[in-house]
Protein backbone atom coordinates (compact mmCIF):
# COMPACT_ATOMS: atom_id res chain seq x y z
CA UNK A 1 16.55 29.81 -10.73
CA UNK A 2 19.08 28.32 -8.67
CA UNK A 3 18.67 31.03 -6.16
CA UNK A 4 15.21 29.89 -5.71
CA UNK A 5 16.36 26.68 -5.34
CA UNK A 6 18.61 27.46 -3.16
CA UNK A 7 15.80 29.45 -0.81
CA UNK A 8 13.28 26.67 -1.31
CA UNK A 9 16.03 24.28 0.58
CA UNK A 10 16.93 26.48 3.00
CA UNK A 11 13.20 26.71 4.21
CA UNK A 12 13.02 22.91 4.20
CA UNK A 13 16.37 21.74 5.57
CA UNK A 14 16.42 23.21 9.15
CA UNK A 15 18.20 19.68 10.68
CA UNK A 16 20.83 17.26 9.59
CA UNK A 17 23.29 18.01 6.45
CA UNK A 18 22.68 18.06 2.99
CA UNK A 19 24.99 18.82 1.16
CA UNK A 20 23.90 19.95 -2.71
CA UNK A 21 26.26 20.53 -5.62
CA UNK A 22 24.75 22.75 -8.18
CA UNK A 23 24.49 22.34 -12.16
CA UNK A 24 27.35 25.55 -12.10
CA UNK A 25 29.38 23.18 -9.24
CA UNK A 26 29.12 25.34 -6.15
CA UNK A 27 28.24 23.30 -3.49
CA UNK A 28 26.05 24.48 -0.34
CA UNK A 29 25.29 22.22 2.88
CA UNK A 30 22.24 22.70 4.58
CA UNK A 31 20.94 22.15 7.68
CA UNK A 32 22.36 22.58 10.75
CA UNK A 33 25.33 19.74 10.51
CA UNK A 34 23.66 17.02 13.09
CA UNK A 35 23.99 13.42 11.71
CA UNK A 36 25.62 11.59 8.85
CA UNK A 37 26.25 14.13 5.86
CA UNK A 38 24.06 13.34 2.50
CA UNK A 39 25.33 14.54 -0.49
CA UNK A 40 23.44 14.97 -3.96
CA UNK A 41 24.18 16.42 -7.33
CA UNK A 42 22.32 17.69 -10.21
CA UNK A 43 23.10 17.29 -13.24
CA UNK A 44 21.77 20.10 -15.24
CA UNK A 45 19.95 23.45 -14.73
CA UNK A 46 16.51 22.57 -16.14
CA UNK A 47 16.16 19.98 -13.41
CA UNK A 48 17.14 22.71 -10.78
CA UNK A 49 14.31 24.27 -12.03
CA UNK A 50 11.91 22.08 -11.96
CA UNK A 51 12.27 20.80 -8.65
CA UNK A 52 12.38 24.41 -7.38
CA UNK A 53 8.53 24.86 -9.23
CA UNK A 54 7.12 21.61 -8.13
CA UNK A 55 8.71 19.42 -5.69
CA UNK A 56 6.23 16.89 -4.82
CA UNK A 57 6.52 15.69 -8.79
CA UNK A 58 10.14 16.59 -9.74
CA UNK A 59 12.10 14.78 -6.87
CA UNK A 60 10.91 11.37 -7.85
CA UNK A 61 11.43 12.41 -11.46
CA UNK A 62 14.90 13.78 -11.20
CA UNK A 63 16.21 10.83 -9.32
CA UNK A 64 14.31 8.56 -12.39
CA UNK A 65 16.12 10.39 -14.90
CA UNK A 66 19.32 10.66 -13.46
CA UNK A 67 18.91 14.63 -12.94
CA UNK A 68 19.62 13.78 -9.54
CA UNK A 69 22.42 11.63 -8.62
CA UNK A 70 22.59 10.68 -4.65
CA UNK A 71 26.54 10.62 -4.21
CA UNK A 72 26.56 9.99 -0.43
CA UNK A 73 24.17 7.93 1.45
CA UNK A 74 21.41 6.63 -1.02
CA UNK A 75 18.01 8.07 -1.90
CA UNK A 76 16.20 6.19 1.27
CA UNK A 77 18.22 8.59 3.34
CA UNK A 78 17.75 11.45 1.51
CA UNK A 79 13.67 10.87 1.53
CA UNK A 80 13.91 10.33 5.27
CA UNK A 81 16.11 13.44 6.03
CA UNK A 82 13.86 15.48 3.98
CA UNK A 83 10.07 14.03 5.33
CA UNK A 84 11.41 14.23 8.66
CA UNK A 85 11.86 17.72 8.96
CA UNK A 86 9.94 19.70 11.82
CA UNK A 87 6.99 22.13 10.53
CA UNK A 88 8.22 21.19 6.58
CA UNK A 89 5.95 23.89 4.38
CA UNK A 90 5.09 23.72 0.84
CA UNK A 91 8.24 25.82 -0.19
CA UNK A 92 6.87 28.27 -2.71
CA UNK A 93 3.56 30.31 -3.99
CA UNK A 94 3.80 27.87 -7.26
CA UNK A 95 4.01 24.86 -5.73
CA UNK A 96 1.71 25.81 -2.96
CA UNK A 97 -0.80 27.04 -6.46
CA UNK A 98 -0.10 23.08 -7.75
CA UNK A 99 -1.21 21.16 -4.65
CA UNK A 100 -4.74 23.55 -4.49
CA UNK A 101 -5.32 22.81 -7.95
CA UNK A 102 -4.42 19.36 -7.49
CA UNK A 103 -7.18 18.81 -4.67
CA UNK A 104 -10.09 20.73 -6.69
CA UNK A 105 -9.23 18.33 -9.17
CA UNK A 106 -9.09 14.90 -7.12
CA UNK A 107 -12.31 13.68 -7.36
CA UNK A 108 -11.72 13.83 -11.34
CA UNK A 109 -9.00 11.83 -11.42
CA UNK A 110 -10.25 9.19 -9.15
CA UNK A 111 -12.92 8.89 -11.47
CA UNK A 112 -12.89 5.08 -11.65
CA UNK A 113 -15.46 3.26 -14.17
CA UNK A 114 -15.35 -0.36 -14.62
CA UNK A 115 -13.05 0.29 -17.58
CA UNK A 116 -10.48 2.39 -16.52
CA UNK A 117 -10.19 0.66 -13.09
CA UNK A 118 -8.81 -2.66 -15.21
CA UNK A 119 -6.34 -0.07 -17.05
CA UNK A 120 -5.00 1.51 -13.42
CA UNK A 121 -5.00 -2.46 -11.86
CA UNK A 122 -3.14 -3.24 -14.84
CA UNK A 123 -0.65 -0.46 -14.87
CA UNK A 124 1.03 -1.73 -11.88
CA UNK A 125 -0.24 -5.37 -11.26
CA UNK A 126 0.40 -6.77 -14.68
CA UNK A 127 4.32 -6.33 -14.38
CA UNK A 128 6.55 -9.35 -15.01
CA UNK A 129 5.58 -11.69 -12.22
CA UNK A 130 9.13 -12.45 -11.65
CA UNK A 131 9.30 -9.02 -10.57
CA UNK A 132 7.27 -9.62 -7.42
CA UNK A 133 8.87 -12.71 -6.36
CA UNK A 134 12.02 -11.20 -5.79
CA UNK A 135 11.11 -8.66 -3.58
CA UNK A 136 7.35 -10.32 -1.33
CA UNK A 137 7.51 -13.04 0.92
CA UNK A 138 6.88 -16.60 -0.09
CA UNK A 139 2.99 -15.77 -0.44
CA UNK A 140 2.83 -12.66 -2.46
CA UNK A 141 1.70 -10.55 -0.01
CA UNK A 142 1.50 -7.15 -1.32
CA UNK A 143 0.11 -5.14 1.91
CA UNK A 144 1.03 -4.22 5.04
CA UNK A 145 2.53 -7.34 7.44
CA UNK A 146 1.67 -7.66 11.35
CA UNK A 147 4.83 -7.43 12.96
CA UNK A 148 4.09 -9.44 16.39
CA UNK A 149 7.81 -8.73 17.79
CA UNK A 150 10.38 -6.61 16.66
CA UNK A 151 12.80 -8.90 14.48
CA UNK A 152 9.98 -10.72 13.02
CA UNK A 153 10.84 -11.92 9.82
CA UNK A 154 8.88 -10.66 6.93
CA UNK A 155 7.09 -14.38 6.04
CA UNK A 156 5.78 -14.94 9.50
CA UNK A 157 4.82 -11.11 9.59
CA UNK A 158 2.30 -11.39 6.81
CA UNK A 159 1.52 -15.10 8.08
CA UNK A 160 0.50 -13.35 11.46
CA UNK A 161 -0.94 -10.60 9.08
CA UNK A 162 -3.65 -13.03 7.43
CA UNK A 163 -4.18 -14.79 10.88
CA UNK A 164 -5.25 -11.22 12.70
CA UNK A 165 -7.86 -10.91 9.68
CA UNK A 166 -9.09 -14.24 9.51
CA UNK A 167 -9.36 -13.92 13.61
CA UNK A 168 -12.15 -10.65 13.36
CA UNK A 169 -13.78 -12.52 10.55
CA UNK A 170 -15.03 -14.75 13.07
CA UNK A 171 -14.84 -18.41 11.43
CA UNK A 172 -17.13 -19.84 14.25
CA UNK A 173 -18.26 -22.45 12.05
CA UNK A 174 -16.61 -24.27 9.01
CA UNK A 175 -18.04 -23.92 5.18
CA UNK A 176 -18.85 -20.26 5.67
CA UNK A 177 -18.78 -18.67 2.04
CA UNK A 178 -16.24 -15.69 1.86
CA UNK A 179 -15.34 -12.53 -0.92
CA UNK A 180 -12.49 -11.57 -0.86
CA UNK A 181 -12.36 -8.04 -2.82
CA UNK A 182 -9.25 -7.43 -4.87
CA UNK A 183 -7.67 -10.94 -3.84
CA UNK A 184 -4.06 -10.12 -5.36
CA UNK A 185 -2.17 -13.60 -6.27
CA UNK A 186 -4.78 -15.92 -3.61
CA UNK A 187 -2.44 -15.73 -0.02
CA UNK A 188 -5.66 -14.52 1.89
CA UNK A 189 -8.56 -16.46 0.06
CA UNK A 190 -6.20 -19.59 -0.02
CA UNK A 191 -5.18 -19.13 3.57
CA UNK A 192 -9.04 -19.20 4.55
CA UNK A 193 -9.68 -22.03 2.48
CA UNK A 194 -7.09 -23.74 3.91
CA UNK A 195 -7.35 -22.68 7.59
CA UNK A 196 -10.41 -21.51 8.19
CA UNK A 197 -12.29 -24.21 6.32
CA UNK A 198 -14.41 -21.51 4.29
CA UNK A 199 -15.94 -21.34 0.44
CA UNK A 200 -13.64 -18.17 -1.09
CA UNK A 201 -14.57 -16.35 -4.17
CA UNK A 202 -11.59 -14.02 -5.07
CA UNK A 203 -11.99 -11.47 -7.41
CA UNK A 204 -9.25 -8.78 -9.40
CA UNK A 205 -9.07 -6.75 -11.94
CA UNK A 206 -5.29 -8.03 -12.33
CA UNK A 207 -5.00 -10.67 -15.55
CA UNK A 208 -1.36 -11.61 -13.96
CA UNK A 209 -2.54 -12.06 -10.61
CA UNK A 210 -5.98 -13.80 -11.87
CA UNK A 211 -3.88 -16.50 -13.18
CA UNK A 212 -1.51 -17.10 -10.70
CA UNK A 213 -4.00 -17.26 -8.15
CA UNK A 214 -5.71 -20.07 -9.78
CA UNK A 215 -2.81 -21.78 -10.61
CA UNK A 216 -1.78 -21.94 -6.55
CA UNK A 217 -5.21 -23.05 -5.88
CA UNK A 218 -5.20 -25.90 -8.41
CA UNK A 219 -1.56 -26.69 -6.80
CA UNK A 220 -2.98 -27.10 -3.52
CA UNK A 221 -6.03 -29.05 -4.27
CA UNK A 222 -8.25 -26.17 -3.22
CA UNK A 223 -9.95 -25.39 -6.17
CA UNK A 224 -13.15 -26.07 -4.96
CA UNK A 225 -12.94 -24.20 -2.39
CA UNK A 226 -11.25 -21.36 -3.12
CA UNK A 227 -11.79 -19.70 -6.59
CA UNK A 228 -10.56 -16.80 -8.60
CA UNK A 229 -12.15 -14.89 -10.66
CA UNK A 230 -11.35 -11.17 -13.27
CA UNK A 231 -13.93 -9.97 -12.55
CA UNK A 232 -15.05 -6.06 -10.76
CA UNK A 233 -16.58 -6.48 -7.52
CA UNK A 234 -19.78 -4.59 -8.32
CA UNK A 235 -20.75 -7.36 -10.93
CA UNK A 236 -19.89 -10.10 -8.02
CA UNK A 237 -23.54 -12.01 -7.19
CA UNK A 238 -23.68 -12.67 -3.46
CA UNK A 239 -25.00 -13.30 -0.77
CA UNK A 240 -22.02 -13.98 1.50
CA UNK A 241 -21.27 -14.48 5.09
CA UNK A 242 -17.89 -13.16 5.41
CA UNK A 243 -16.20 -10.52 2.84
CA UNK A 244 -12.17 -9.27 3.04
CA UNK A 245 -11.03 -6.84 1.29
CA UNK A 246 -7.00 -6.26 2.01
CA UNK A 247 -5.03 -3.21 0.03
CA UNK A 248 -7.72 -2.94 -2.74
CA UNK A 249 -9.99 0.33 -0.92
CA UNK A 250 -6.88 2.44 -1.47
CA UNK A 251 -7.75 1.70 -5.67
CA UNK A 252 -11.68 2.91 -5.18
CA UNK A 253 -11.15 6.85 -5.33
CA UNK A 254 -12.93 9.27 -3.49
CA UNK A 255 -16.38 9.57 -5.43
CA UNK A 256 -16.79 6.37 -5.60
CA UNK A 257 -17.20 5.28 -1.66
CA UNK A 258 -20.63 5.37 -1.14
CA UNK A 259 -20.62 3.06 -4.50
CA UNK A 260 -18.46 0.69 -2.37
CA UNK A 261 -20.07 0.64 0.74
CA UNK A 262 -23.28 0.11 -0.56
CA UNK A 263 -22.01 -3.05 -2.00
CA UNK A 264 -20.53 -4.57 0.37
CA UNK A 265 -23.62 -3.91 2.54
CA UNK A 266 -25.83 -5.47 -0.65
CA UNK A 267 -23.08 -8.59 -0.49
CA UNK A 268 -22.92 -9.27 3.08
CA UNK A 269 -25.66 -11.10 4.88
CA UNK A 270 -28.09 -9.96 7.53
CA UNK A 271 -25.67 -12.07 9.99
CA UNK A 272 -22.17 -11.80 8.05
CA UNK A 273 -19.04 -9.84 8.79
CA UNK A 274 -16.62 -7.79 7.02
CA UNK A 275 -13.43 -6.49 7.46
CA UNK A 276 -11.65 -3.66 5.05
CA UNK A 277 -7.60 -3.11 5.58
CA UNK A 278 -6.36 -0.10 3.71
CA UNK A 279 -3.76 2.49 4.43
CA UNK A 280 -4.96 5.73 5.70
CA UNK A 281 -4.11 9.16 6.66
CA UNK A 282 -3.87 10.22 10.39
CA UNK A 283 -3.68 14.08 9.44
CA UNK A 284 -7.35 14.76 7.76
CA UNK A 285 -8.20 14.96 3.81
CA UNK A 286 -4.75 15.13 1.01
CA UNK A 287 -4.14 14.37 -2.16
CA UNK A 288 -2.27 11.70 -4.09
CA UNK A 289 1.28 12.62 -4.26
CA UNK A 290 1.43 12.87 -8.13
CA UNK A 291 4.16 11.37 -9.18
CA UNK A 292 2.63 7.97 -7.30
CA UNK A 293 -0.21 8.92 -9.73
CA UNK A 294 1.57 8.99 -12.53
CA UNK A 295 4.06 6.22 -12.30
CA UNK A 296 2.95 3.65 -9.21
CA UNK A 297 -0.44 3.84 -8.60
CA UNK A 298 -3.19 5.92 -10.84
CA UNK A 299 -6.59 6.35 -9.89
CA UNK A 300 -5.60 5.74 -6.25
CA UNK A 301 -6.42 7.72 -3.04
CA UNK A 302 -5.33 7.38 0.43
CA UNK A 303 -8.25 8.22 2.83
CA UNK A 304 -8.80 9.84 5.85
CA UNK A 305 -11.11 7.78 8.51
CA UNK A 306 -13.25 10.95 8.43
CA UNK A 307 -13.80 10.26 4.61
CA UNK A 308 -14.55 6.83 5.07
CA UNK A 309 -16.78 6.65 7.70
CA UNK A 310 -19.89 8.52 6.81
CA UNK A 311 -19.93 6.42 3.41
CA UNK A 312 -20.16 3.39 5.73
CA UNK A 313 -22.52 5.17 7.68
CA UNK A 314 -24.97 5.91 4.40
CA UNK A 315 -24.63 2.46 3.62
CA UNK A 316 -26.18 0.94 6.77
CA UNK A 317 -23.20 -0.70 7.78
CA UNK A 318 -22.04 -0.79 11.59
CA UNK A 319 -18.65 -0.63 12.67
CA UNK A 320 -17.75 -3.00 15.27
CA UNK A 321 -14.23 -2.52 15.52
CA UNK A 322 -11.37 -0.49 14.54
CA UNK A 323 -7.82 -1.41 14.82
CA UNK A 324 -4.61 1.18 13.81
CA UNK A 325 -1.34 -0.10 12.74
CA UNK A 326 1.29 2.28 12.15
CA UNK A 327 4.86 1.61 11.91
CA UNK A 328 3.52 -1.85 10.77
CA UNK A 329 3.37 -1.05 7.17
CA UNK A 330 7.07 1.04 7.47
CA UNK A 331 8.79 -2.16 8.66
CA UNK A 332 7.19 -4.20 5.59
CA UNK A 333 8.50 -1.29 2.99
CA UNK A 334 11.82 -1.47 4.57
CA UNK A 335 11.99 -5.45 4.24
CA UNK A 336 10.32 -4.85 0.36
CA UNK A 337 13.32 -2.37 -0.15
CA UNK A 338 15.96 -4.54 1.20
CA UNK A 339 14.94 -7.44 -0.94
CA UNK A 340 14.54 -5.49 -4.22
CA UNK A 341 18.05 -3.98 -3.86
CA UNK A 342 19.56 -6.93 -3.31
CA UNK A 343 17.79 -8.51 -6.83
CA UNK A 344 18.56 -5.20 -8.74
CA UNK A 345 20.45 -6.68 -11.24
CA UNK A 346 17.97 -9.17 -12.10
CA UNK A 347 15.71 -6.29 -11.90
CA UNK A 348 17.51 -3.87 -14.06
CA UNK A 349 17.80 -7.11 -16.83
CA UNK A 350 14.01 -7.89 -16.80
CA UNK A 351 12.86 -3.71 -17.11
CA UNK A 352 15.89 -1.13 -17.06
CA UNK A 353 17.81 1.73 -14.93
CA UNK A 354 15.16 3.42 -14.96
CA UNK A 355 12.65 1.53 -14.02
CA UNK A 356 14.92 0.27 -10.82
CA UNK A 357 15.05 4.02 -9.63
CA UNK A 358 11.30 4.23 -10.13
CA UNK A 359 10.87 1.19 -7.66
CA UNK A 360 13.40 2.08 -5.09
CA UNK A 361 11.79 5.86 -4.93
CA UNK A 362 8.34 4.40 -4.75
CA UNK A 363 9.38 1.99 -2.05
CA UNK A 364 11.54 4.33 -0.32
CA UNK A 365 9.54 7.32 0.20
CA UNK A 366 6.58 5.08 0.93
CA UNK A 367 8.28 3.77 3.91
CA UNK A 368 9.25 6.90 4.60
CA UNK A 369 5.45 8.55 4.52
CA UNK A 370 4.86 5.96 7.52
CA UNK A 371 7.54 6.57 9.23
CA UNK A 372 7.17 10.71 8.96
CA UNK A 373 3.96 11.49 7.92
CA UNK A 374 0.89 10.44 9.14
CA UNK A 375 0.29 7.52 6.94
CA UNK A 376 -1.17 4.38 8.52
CA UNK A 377 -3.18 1.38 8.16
CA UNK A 378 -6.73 0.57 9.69
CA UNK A 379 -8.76 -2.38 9.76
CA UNK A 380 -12.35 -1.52 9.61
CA UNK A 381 -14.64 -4.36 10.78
CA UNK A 382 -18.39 -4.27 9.41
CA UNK A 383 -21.73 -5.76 10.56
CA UNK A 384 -25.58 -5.49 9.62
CA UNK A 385 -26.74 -5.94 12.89
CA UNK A 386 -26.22 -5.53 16.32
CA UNK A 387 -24.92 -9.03 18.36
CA UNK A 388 -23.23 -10.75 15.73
CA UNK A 389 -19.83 -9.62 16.99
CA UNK A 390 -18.78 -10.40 20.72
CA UNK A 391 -18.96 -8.16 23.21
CA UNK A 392 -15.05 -8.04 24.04
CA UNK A 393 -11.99 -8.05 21.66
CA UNK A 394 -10.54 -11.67 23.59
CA UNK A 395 -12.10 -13.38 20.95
CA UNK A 396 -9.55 -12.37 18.28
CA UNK A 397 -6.24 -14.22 20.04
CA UNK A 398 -8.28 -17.09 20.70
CA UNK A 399 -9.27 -17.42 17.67
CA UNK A 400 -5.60 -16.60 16.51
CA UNK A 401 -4.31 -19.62 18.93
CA UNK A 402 -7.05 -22.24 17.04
CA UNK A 403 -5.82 -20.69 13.69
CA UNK A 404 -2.36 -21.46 14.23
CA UNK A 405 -3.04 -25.28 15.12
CA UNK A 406 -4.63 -25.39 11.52
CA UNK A 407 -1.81 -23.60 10.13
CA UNK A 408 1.14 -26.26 11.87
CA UNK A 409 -1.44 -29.10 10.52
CA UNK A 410 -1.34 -27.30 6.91
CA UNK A 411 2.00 -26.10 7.02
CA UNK A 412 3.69 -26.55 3.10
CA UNK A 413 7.60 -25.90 2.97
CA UNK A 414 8.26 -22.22 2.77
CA UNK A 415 10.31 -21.02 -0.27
CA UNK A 416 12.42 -18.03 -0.02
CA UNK A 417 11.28 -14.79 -2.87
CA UNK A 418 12.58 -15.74 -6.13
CA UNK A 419 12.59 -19.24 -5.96
């Protein structure tokens, strides 16, 4: 088996060095010796094996587990040095067996009910809160940020982040009534409260973030216009004018998209707007990596715009405008990554070892997905009706520049993450 293993890197590995020392101890180097040498061990046989049968789940669980040990460089490197190689190929027949199977069987496990969407929600949003706050920005943001300029720092990337959303929403008047679909801990519904001067109904399926979120409200003294409730979108009673939706579509699954469209389109009014940011895929229809559906996020699917589209299309929605970011969400991952490791202790006292190398991997080879692989985000804006959205796109930094008058009149101290 460790001859397979051996083959399997030798197809993947055609640049940099890698340099691997085997459960027996002979060590091999691969690549073809360009950049900074990485060097991993593993730490028994059976984990040679596995990785050698199934990649896509064993790396992330052999670096959980300790069955691999990064020795040189850290595991950020090692994720980037192995997405970024040119023409990469599923290595062998079995794992290249595992990924068909694993598409037949997608739709099935983004089968997501009422019921077990709360379970997947909770599976990664009902962590210790304390968790969180060591790693987002001041607000909680859990999505991608808007870097405006390189060297942006990560609060007044997800500042600009909620601005840009709250520009294509088109406040044009104040009191508007807004949904904000899968609000997280309030930074977007409480931002257009605050700013925009609209009525927001948040709802998650997150008890953690559910309470936090209408704890900051109360805080502020915008509880009456901004409110949070547990509750699943499709049981939300509308009409609304404007409705948000910001890193929740990635949760829907597959099957369920016509489901979603159709209720936002049932939700919106004959004059509103909508806007939906999610991650996507630039490269056409995947999978879920599955060890992100096991251990990060189950139940979730990143979409292609060519699976998204006709559902929105079925629905009677028009799109008005679509906007890519990609290295966007990269640069937020990297600033998520930074943060965490430099809390890990805290970290590793609140969960475990374990759990730390489950975070870094998940964060690492996240950011590295964006920076190799296709992945990207897209903001999809909606309308009912022809005319309700301007002609050009200069309405967005105008409506930016008005925003961030509010904002300097609003302004609250800032708090650095953990404090």
């Amino acid at each position: 088996m460790e001859r397979l293993l051996q083959r399997v890197l030798s197809r993947i590995v055609r640049r940099g060095s890698l340099i691997i020392t085997f459960a027996s101890g002979q060590a091999l180097t691969f690549g073809d010796g360009t950049g900074t040498p990485l060097a991993v061990r593993f730490t028994t046989k059976e984990w040679q094996r596995r990785l050698a049968l199934d990649p896509e789940m064993e790396l992330g669980e052999a670096y959980m587990e300790g069955g691999l040990v990064v020795e040189q460089g850290d595991i950020a490197e090692l994720l980037a040095l192995l997405m970024s190689q040119v023409g990469y190929q599923v290595p062998s027949i079995a794992a290249k067996s595992l990924m068909k199977l694993r598409f037949m069987g997608r739709r099935l496990a983004q089968f997501n009910p009422r019921e077990r969407a709360q379970r997947n929600v909770a599976h990664h949003y009902d962590l210790d809160g304390r968790l969180y706050s060591l790693f987002l920005d001041a607000d909680r943001q859990y999505s991608c940020a808007y870097f405006e300029h390189e060297g942006q720092s990560l609060d007044d990337a997800q500042l600009a982040k909620k601005r840009h959303i709250a520009a294509k929403l088109l406040f044009d008047r104040p009191e508007l009534d807004v949904l904000d679909i899968g609000c997280g801990w309030g930074g977007m519904g409480l931002y257009l409260a605050d700013n925009a001067g609209a009525n927001v109904t948040g709802v998650t399926l997150s008890q953690e973030q559910h309470g936090i979120a209408s704890a900051r409200a109360q805080e502020r003294g915008l509880s009456e216009r901004a409110r949070f409730l547990l509750q699943d979108y499709r049981d939300t009673p509308g009409p609304f004018d404007r409705i948000v939706s910001v890193g929740m579509f990635e949760h829907v699954g597959i099957g369920h998209y016509d489901e979603y469209f159709t209720r936002v389109a049932e939700l919106l009014k004959d004059d509103g707007v909508a806007l939906i940011h999610s991650i996507g895929r630039s490269e056409g229809p995947g999978i879920t990596n599955p060890w992100i559906a096991k251990y990060i996020f189950p139940g979730g699917y990143i979409p292609a715009l060519s699976e998204v589209l006709p559902a929105i299309e079925r629905a009677g929605l028009l799109v008005t405008d679509i906007e890519i970011l990609r290295l966007h969400y990269a640069e937020t991952l990297k600033a998520w990554r930074e943060r965490f490791l430099a809390h890990e202790e805290e970290i590793e006292r609140l969960y475990d070892a374990r759990f730390v190398r489950m975070f870094e991997f998940y964060l690492a080879s996240s950011e590295m997905a964006f920076r190799h692989q296709g992945m990207m985000i897209f903001q999809v804006q909606l309308a009912k009706r022809e005319g309700v959205v301007p002609l050009t796109r200069t309405y967005i930094p105008e409506a930016e520049a008005t925003l961030r008058k509010m904002e300097n009149r609003n302004r609250i101290g800032l708090r650095l993450a953990g404090e």
